[in-house]
Protein backbone atom coordinates (compact mmCIF):
# COMPACT_ATOMS: atom_id res chain seq x y z
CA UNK A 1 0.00 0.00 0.00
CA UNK A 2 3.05 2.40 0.72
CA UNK A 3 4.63 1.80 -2.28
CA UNK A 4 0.90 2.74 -4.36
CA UNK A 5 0.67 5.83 -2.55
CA UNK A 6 4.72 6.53 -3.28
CA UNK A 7 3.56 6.13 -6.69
CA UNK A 8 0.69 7.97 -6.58
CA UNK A 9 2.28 11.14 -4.64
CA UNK A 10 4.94 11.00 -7.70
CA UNK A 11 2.96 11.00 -10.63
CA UNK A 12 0.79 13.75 -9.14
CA UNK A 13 4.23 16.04 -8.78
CA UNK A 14 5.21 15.21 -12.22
CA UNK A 15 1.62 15.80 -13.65
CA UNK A 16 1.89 19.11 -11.45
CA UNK A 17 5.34 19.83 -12.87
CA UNK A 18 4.61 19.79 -16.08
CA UNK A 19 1.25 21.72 -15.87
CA UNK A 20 3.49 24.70 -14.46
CA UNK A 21 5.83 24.79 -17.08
CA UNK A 22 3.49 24.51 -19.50
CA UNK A 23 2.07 27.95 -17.88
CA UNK A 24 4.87 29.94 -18.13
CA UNK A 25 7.29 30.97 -20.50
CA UNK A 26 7.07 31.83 -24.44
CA UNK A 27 3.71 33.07 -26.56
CA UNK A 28 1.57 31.49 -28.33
CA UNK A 29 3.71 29.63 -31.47
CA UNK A 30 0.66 30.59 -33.64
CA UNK A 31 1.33 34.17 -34.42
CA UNK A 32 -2.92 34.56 -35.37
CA UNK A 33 -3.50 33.09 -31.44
CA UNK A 34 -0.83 35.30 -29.66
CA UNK A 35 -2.31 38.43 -31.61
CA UNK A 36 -5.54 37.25 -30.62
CA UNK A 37 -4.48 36.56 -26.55
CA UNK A 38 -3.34 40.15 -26.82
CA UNK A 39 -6.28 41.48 -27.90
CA UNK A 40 -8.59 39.45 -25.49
CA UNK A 41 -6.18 40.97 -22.48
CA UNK A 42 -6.55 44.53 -23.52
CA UNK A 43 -3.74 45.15 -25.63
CA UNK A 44 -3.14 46.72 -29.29
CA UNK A 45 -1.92 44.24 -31.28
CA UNK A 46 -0.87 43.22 -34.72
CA UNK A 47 1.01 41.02 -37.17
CA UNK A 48 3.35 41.70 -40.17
CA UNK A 49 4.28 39.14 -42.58
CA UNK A 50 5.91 41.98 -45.42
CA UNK A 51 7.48 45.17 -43.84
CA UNK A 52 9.09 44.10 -40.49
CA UNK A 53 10.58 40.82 -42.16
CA UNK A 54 12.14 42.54 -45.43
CA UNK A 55 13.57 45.22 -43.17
CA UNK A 56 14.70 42.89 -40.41
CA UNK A 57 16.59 41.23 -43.54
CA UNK A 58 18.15 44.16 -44.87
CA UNK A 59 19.58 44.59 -41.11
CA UNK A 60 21.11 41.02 -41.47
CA UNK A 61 18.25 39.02 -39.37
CA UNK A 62 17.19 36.55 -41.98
CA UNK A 63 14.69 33.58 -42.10
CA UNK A 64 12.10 35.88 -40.56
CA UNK A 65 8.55 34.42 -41.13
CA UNK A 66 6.17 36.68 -39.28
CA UNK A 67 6.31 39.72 -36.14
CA UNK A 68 3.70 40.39 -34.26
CA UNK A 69 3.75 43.34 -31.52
CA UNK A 70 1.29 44.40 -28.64
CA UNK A 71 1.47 47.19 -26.40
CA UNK A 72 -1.05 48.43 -23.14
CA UNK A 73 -0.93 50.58 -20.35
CA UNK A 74 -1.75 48.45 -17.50
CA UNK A 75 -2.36 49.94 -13.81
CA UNK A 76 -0.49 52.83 -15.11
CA UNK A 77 2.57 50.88 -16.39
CA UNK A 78 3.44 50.71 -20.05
CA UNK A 79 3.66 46.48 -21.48
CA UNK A 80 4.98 45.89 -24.44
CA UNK A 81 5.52 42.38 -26.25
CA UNK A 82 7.08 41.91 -29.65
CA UNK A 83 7.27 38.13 -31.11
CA UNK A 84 9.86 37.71 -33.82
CA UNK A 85 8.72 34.08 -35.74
CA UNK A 86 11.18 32.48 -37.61
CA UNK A 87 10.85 29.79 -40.44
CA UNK A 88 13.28 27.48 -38.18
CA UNK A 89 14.91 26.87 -35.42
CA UNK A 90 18.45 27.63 -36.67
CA UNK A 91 17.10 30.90 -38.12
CA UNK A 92 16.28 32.01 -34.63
CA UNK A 93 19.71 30.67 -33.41
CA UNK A 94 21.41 32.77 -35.75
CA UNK A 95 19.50 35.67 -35.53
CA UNK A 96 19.87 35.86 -31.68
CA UNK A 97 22.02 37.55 -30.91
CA UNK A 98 21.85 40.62 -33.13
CA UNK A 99 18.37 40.51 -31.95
CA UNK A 100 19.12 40.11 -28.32
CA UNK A 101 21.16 43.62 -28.98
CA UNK A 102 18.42 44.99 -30.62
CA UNK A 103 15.92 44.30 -27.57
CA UNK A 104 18.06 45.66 -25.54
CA UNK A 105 18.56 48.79 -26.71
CA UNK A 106 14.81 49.32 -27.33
CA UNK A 107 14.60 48.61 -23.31
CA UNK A 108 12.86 51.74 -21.17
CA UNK A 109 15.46 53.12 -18.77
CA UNK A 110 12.42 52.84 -16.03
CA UNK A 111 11.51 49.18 -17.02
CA UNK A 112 12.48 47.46 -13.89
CA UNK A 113 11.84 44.13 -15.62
CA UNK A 114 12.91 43.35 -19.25
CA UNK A 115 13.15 40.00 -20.88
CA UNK A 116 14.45 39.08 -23.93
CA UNK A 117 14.19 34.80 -24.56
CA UNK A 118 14.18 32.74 -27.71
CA UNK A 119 12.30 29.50 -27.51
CA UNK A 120 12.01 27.13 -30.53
CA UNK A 121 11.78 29.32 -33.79
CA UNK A 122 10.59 32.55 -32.12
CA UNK A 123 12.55 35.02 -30.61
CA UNK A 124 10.40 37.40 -27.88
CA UNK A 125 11.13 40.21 -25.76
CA UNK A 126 9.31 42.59 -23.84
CA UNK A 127 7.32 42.90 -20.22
CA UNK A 128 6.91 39.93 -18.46
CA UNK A 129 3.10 40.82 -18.29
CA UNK A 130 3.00 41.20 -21.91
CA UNK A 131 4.32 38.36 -22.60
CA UNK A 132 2.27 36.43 -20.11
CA UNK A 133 -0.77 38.54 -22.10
CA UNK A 134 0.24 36.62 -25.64
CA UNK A 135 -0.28 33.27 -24.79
């Protein structure tokens, strides 16, 4: 019986475990459903899959498929969330760090918290509230 309830207690933290990573973290990978998320939390939103891209290019970030931005002023604080998609996984890898710079130059001097992550094909950066906004 103490073994079944070992069990038990186990998968229930690993079920658990994975439900809270699941939570947090990246946007949607769908750029339509993290536009969408934004919108549904309150935030301007859109998606280019023309301008941003070619001029992205020109600045040496290539393999860009789509970029979606949102921004809000929440409880008086500006959020802002832009979602670079990329056609691959090695696109994002390469792009990363020119983006990274790029993000982090476009940073508010009174944004206390910043992030800047790449997860999968996608490269994101913005307000942690944003970001939690586009999933």
């Amino acid at each position: 019986m103490k073994k079944t309830l070992r069990l038990i207690a186990l998968a229930l933290v690993l079920v658990m475990s994975v439900a809270m990573l699941a939570s947090c973290g990246a946007p949607n990978k769908d750029p339509d459903d993290a536009v969408a998320a934004l919108k549904d939390n309150g935030y301007k939103a859109g998606k280019d899959n023309i301008l941003v891209p070619l001029a992205l290019t020109a600045l040496g970030v290539d393999g860009v498929k789509t970029v979606i931005s949102g921004s809000a002023v929440i409880d008086d604080k500006f959020e802002t969330v832009t979602v670079i998609y990329f056609k691959s996984k090695d696109d994002a890898n390469d792009a990363w760090e020119k983006v990274q710079e790029y993000a982090n130059g476009e940073k508010d001097d009174k944004a206390e918290d910043w992030v800047c992550k790449k997860s999968g094909a996608m490269i994101y950066y913005g307000t942690p509230a944003a970001i939690k906004a586009a999933k």
